[in-house]
C-alpha atoms as a PDB file:
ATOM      1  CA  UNK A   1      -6.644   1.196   1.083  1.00  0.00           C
ATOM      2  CA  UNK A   2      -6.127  -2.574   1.509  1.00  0.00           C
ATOM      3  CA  UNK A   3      -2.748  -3.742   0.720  1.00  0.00           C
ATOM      4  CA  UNK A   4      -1.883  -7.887   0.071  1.00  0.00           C
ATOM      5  CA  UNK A   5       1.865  -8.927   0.239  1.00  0.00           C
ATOM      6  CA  UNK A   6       2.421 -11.599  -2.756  1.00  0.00           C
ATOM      7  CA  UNK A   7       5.921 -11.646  -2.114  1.00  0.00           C
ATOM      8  CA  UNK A   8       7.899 -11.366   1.081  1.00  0.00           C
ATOM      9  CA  UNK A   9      11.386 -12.878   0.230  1.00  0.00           C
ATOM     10  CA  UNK A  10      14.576 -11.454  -0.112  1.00  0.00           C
ATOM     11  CA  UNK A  11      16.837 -12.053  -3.117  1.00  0.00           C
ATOM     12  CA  UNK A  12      15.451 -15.655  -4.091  1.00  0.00           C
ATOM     13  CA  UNK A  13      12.176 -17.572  -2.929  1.00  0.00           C
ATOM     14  CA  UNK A  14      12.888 -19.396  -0.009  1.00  0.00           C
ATOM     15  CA  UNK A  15       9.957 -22.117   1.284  1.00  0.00           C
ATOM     16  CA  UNK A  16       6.481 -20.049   1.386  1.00  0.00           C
ATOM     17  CA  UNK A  17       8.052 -17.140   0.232  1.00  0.00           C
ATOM     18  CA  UNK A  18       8.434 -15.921  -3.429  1.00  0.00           C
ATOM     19  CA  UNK A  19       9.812 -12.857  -4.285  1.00  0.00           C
ATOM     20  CA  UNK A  20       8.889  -9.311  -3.404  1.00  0.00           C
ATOM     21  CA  UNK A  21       5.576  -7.843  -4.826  1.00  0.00           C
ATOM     22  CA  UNK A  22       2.693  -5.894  -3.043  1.00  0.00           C
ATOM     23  CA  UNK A  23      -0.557  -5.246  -4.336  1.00  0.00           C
ATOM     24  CA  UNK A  24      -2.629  -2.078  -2.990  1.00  0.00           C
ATOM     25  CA  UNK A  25      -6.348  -1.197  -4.122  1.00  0.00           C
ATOM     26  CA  UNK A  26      -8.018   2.300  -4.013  1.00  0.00           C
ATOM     27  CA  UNK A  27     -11.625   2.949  -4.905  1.00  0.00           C
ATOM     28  CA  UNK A  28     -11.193   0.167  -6.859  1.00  0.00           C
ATOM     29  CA  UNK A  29      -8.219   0.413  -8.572  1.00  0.00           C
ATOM     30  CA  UNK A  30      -5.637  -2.366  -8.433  1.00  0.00           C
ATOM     31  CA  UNK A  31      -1.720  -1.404  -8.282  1.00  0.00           C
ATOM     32  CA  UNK A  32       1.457  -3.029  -7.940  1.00  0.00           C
ATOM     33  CA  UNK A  33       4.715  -2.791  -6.516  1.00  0.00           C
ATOM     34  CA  UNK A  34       7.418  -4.720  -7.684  1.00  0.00           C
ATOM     35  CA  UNK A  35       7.225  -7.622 -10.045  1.00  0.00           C
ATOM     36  CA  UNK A  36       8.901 -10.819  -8.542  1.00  0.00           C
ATOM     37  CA  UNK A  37       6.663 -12.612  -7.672  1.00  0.00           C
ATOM     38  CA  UNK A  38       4.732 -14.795  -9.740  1.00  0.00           C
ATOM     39  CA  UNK A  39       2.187 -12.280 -10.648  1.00  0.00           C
ATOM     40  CA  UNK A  40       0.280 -13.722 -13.140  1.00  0.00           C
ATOM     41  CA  UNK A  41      -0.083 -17.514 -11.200  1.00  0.00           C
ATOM     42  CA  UNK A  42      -1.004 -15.064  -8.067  1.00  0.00           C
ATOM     43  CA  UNK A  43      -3.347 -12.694  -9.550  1.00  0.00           C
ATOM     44  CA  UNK A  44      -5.218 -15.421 -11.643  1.00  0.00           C
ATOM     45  CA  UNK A  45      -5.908 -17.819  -7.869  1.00  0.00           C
ATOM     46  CA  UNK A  46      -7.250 -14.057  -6.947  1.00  0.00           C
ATOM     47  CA  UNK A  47      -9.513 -13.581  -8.784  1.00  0.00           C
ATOM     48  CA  UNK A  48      -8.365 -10.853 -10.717  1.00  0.00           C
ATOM     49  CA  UNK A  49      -7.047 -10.086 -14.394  1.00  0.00           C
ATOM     50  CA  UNK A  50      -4.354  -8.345 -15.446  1.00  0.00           C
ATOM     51  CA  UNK A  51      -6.513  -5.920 -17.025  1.00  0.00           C
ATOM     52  CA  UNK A  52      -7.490  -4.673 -13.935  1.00  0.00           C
ATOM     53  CA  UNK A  53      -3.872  -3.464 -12.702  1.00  0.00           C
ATOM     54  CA  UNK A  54      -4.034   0.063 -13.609  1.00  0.00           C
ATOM     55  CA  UNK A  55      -0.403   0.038 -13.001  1.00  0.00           C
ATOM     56  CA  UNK A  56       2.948  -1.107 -12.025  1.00  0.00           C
ATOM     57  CA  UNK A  57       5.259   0.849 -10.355  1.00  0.00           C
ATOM     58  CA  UNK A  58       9.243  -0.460  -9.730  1.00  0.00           C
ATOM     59  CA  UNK A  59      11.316   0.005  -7.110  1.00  0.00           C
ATOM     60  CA  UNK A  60      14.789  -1.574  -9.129  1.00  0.00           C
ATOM     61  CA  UNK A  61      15.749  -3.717 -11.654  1.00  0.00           C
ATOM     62  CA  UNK A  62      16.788  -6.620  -9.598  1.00  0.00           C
ATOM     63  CA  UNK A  63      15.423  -9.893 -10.880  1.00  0.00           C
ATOM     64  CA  UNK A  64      14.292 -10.212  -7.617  1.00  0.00           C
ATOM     65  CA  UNK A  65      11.787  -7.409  -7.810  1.00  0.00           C
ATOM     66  CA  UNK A  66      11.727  -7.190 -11.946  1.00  0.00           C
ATOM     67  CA  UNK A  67      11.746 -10.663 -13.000  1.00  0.00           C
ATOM     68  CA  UNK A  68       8.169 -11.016 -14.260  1.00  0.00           C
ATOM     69  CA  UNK A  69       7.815  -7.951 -16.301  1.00  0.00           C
ATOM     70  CA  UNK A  70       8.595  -9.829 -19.436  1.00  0.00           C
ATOM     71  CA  UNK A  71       5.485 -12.604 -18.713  1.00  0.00           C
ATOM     72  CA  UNK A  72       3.137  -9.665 -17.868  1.00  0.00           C
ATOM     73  CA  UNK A  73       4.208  -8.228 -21.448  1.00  0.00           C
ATOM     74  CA  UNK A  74       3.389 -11.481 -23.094  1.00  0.00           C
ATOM     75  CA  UNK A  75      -0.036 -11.786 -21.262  1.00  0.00           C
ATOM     76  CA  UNK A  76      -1.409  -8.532 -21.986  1.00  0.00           C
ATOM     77  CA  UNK A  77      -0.532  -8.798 -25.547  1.00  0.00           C
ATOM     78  CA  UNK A  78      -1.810 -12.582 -26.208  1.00  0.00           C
ATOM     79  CA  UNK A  79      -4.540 -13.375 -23.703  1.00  0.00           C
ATOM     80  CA  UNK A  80      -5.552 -10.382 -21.242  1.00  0.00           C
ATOM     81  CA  UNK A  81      -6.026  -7.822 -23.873  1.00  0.00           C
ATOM     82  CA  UNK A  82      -6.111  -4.839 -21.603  1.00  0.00           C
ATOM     83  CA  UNK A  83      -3.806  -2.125 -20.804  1.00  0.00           C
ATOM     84  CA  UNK A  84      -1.770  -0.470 -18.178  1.00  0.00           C
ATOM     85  CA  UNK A  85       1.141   1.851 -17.590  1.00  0.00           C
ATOM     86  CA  UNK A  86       4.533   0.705 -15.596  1.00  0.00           C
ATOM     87  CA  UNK A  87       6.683   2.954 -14.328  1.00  0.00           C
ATOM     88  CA  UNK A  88      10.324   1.695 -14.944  1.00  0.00           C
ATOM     89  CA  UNK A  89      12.983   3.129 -12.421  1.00  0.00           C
ATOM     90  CA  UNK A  90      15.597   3.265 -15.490  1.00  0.00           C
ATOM     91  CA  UNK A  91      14.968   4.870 -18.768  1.00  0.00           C
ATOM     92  CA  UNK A  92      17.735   2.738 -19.925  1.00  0.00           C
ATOM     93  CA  UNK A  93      15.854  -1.138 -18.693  1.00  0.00           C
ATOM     94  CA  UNK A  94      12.965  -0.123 -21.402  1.00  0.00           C
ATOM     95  CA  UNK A  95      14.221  -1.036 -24.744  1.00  0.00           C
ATOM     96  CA  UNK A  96      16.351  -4.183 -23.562  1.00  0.00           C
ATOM     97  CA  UNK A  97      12.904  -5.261 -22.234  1.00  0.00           C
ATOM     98  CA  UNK A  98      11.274  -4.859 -25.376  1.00  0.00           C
ATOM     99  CA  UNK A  99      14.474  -6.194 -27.096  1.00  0.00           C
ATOM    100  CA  UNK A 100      13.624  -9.700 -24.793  1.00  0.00           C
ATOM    101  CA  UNK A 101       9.661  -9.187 -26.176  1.00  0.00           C
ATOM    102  CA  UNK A 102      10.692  -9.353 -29.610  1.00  0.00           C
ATOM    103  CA  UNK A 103      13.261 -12.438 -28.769  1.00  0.00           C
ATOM    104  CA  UNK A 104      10.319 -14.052 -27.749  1.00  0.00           C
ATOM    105  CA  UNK A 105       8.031 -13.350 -30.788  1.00  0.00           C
ATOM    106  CA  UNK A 106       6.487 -10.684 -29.605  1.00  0.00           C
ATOM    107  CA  UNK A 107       5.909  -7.336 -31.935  1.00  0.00           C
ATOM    108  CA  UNK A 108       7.322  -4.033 -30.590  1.00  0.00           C
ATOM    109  CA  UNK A 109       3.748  -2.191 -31.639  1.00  0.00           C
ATOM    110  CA  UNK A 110       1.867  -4.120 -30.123  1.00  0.00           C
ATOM    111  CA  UNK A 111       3.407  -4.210 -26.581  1.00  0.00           C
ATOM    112  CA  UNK A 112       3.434  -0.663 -26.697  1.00  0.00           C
ATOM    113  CA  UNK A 113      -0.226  -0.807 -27.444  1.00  0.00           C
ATOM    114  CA  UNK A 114      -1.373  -2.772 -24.368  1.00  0.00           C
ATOM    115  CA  UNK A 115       1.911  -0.914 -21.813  1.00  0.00           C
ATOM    116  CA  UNK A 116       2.548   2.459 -21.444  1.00  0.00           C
ATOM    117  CA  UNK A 117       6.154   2.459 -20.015  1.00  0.00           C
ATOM    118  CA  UNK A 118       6.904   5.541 -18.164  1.00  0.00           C
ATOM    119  CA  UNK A 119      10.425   6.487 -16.339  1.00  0.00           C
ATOM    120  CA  UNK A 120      10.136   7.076 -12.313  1.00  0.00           C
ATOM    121  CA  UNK A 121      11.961  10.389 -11.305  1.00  0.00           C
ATOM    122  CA  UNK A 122      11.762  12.022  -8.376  1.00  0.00           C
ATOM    123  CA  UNK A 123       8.824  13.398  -6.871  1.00  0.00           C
ATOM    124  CA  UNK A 124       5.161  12.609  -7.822  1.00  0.00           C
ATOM    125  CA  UNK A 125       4.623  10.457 -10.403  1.00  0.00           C
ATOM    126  CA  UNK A 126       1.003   9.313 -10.370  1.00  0.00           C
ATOM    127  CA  UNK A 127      -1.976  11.562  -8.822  1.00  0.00           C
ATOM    128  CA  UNK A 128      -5.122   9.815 -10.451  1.00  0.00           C
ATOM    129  CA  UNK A 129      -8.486   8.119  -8.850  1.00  0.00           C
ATOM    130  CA  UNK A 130      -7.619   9.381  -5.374  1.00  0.00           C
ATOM    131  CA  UNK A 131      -3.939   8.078  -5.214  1.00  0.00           C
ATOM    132  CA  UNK A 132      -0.840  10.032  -5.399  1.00  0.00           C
ATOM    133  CA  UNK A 133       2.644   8.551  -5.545  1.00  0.00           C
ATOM    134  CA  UNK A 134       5.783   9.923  -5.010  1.00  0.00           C
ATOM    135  CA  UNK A 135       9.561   8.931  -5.928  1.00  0.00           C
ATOM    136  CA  UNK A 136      12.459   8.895  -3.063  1.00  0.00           C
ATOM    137  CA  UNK A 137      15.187   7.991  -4.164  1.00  0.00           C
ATOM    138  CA  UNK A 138      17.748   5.251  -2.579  1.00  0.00           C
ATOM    139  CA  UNK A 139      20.878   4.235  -2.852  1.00  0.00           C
ATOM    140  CA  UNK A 140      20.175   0.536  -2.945  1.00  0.00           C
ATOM    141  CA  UNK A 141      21.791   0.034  -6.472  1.00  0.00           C
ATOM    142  CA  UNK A 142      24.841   2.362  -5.931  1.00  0.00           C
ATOM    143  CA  UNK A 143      24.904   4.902  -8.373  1.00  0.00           C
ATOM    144  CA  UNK A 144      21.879   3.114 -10.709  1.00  0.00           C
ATOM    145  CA  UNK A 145      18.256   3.747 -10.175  1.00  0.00           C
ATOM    146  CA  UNK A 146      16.210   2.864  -6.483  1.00  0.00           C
ATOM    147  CA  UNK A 147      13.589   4.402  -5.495  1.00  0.00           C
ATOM    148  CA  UNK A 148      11.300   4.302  -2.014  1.00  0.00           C
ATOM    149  CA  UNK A 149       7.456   5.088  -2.917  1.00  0.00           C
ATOM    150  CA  UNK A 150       5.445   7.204  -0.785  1.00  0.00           C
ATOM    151  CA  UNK A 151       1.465   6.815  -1.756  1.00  0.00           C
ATOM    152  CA  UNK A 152      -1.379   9.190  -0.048  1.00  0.00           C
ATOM    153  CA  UNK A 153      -5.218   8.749  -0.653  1.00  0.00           C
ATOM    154  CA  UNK A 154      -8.094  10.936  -1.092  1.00  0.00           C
ATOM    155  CA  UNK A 155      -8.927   9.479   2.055  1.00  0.00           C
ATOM    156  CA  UNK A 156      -6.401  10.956   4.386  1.00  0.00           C
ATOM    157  CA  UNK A 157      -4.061   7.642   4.649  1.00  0.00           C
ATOM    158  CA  UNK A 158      -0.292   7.953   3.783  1.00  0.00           C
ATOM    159  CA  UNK A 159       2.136   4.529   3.606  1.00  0.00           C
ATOM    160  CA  UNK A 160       5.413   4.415   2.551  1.00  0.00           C
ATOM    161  CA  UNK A 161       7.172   1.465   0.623  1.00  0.00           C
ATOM    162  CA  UNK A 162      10.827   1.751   1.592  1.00  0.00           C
ATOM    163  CA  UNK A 163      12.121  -0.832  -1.257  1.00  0.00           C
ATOM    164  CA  UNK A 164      15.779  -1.854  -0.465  1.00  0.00           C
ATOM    165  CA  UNK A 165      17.761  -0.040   0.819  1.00  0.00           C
ATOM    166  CA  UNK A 166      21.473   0.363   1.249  1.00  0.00           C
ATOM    167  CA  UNK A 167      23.194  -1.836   3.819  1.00  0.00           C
ATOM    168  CA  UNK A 168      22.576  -0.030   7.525  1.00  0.00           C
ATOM    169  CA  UNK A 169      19.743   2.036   6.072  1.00  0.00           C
ATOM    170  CA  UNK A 170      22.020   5.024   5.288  1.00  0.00           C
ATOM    171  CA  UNK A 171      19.243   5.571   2.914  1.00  0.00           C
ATOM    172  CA  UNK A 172      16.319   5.645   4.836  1.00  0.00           C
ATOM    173  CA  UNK A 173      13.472   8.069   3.819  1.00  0.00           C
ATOM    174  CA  UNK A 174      13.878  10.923   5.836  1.00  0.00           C
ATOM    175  CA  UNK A 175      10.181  11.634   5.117  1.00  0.00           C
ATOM    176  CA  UNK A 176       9.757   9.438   7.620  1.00  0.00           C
ATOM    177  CA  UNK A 177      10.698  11.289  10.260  1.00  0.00           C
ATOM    178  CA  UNK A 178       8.827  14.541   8.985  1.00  0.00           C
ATOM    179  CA  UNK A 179       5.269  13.378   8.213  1.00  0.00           C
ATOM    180  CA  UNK A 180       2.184  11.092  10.113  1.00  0.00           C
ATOM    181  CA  UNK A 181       2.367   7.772   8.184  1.00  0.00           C
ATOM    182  CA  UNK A 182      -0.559   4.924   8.956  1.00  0.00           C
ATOM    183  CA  UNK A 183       1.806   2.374   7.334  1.00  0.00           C
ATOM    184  CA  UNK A 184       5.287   1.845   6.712  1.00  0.00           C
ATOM    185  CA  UNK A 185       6.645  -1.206   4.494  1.00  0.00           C
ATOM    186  CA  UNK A 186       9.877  -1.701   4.803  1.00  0.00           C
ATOM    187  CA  UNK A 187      12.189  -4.174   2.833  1.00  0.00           C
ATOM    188  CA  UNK A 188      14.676  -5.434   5.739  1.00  0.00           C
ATOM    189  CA  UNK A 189      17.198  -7.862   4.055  1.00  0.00           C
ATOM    190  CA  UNK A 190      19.733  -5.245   4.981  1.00  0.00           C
ATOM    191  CA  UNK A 191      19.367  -4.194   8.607  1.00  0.00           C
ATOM    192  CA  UNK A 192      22.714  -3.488  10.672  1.00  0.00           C
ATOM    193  CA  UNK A 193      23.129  -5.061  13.947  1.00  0.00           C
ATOM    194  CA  UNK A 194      22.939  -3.018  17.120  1.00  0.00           C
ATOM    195  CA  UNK A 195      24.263  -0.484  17.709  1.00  0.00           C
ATOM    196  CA  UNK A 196      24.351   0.614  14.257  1.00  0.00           C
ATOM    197  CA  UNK A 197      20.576   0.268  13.585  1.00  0.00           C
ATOM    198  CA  UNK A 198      18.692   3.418  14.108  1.00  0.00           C
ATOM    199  CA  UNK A 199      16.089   3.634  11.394  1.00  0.00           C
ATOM    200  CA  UNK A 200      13.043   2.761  13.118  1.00  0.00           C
ATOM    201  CA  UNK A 201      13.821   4.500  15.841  1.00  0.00           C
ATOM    202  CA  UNK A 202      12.213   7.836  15.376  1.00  0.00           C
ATOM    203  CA  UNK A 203       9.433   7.063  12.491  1.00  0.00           C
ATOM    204  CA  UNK A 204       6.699   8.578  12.755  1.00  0.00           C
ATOM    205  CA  UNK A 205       4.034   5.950  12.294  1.00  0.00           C
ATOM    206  CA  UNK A 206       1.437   3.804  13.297  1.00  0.00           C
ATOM    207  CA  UNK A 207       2.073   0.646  11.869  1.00  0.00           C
ATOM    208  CA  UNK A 208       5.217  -1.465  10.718  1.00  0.00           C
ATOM    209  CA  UNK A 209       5.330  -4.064   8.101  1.00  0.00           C
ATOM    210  CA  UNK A 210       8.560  -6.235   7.798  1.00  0.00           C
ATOM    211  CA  UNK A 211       9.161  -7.563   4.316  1.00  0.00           C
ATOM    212  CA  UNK A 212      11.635  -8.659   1.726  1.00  0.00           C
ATOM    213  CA  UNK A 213      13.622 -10.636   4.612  1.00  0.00           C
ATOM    214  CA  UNK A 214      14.231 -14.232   5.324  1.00  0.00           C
ATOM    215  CA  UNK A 215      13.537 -16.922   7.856  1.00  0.00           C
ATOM    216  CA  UNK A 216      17.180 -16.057   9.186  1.00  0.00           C
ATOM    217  CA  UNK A 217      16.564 -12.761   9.711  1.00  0.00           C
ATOM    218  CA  UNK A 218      13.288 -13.617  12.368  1.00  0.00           C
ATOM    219  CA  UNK A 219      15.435 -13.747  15.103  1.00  0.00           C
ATOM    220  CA  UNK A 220      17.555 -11.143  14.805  1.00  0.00           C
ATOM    221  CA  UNK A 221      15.190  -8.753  13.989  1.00  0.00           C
ATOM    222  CA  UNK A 222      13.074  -9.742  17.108  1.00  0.00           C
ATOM    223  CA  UNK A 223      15.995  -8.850  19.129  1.00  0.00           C
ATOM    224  CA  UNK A 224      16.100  -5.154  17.936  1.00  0.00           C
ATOM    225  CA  UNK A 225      12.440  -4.809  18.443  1.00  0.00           C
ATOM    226  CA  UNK A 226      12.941  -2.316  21.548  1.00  0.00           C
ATOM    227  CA  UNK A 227      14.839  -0.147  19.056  1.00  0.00           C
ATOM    228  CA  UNK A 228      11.167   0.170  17.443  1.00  0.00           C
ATOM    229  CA  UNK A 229       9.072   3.512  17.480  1.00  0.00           C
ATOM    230  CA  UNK A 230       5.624   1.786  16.918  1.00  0.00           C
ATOM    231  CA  UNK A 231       4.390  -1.912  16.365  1.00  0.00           C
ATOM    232  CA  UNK A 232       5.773  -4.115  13.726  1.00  0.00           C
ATOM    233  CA  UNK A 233       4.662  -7.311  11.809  1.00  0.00           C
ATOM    234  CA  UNK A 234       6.935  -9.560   9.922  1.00  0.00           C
ATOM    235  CA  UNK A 235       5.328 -10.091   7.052  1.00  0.00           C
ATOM    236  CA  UNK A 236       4.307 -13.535   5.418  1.00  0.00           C
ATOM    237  CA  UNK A 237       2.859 -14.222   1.731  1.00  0.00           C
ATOM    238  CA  UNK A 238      -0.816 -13.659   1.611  1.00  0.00           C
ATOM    239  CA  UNK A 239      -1.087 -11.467   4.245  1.00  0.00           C
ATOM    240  CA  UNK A 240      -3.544  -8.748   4.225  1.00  0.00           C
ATOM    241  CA  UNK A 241      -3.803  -5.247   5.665  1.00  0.00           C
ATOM    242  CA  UNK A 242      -6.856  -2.222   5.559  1.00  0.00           C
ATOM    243  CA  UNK A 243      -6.042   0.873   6.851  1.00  0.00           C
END
């Protein structure tokens, strides 16, 4: 699996940061996390089409993570001409964001002939071409829809995208602390200060990533680093990582 942060901001771009979106490809498949980054600029100085996302899955429906969902629907109906499937974390975002398609010209039928839109619940939600993803729910929204997403491969690697979280990490996945991970990404706008923060603590894995955080945050987090089970990297946009 090689995985490509887009994204690494929190709440709004700052300077070399946009907002959060990941990318992951499997045996050739091309995914997404999270939407708000400038996908479509990004992709295109890739390399790569939109009709070779297979699909998009969504944390929340923060503009910070959401935001481009209603340019991708434009450019697969106009110019990509390809298809995909996004998994929306509310039922209840769907038909306002076709509601803002048609506001914009675009026809209901054909959206939903280039997007599948499916609703994220709990548990696995995807288990095609040697990927399986899983829904965790999070508290991040308070009472709406957040969810972490745990992905596996045919190949014996597991990573888990945290997405927010609540403030202190109340809602950390506690699958963390039961299974082997290669990888965890964790969004980190919302860390508590010592002695409060205990999430990484006991994780069992190989390898953190730092996202969704800002240049303020650096320090701090640098401080709390012996409070750390394994290695960490802050991320930074463009960065790239194979396990």
């Amino acid at each position: 699996m090689k995985i490509k942060f887009l994204g690494t901001s929190h709440g709004r771009a700052e300077v070399n940061r946009y907002c959060t979106s990941y990318m992951f490809e499997h045996n050739g498949k091309n995914y997404l996390i999270d939407v708000g980054a400038p996908v479509e600029y990004l992709l295109t100085n890739m390399g790569l089409t939109l009709d070779k996302v297979t699909a998009y899955f969504i944390t929340h429906m923060h503009c910070d993570h959401a935001s481009e969902l209603p340019t991708l629907i434009k450019n697969y109906v106009h110019y990509n001409k390809g298809k995909t499937t996004i998994y929306m974390p509310d039922k209840n975002a769907i038909d306002p964001l076709l509601n803002w398609s048609q506001a914009m010209g675009e026809d209901k039928e054909a959206v939903l002939e280039h997007i599948t839109f499916k609703t994220v619940n709990e548990g696995v939600i995807y288990n095609e071409n040697g990927i399986t993803v899983t829904a965790i729910k999070n508290d991040h929204l308070l009472g709406l829809p957040s969810f972490s997403f745990m992905i596996e491969t045919d190949d014996y690697k597991r990573v888990l995208f945290t997405g927010d979280l609540a403030t202190n990490h109340r809602d950390f996945p506690k699958i963390a602390y039961e299974k082997e991970f290669d990888l965890i990404v964790s969004e980190f706008a919302h860390f508590a200060d010592e002695p409060e923060f205990n999430s990484m603590k006991n994780v069992k894995s190989k390898q953190i990533i730092l996202a969704h955080l800002g240049a303020k945050h650096i320090a701090k987090i640098n401080e709390l680093k012996p409070l750390f089970a394994c290695p960490y990297i802050i991320a930074s946009d463009g960065l790239e990582y194979t396990l």
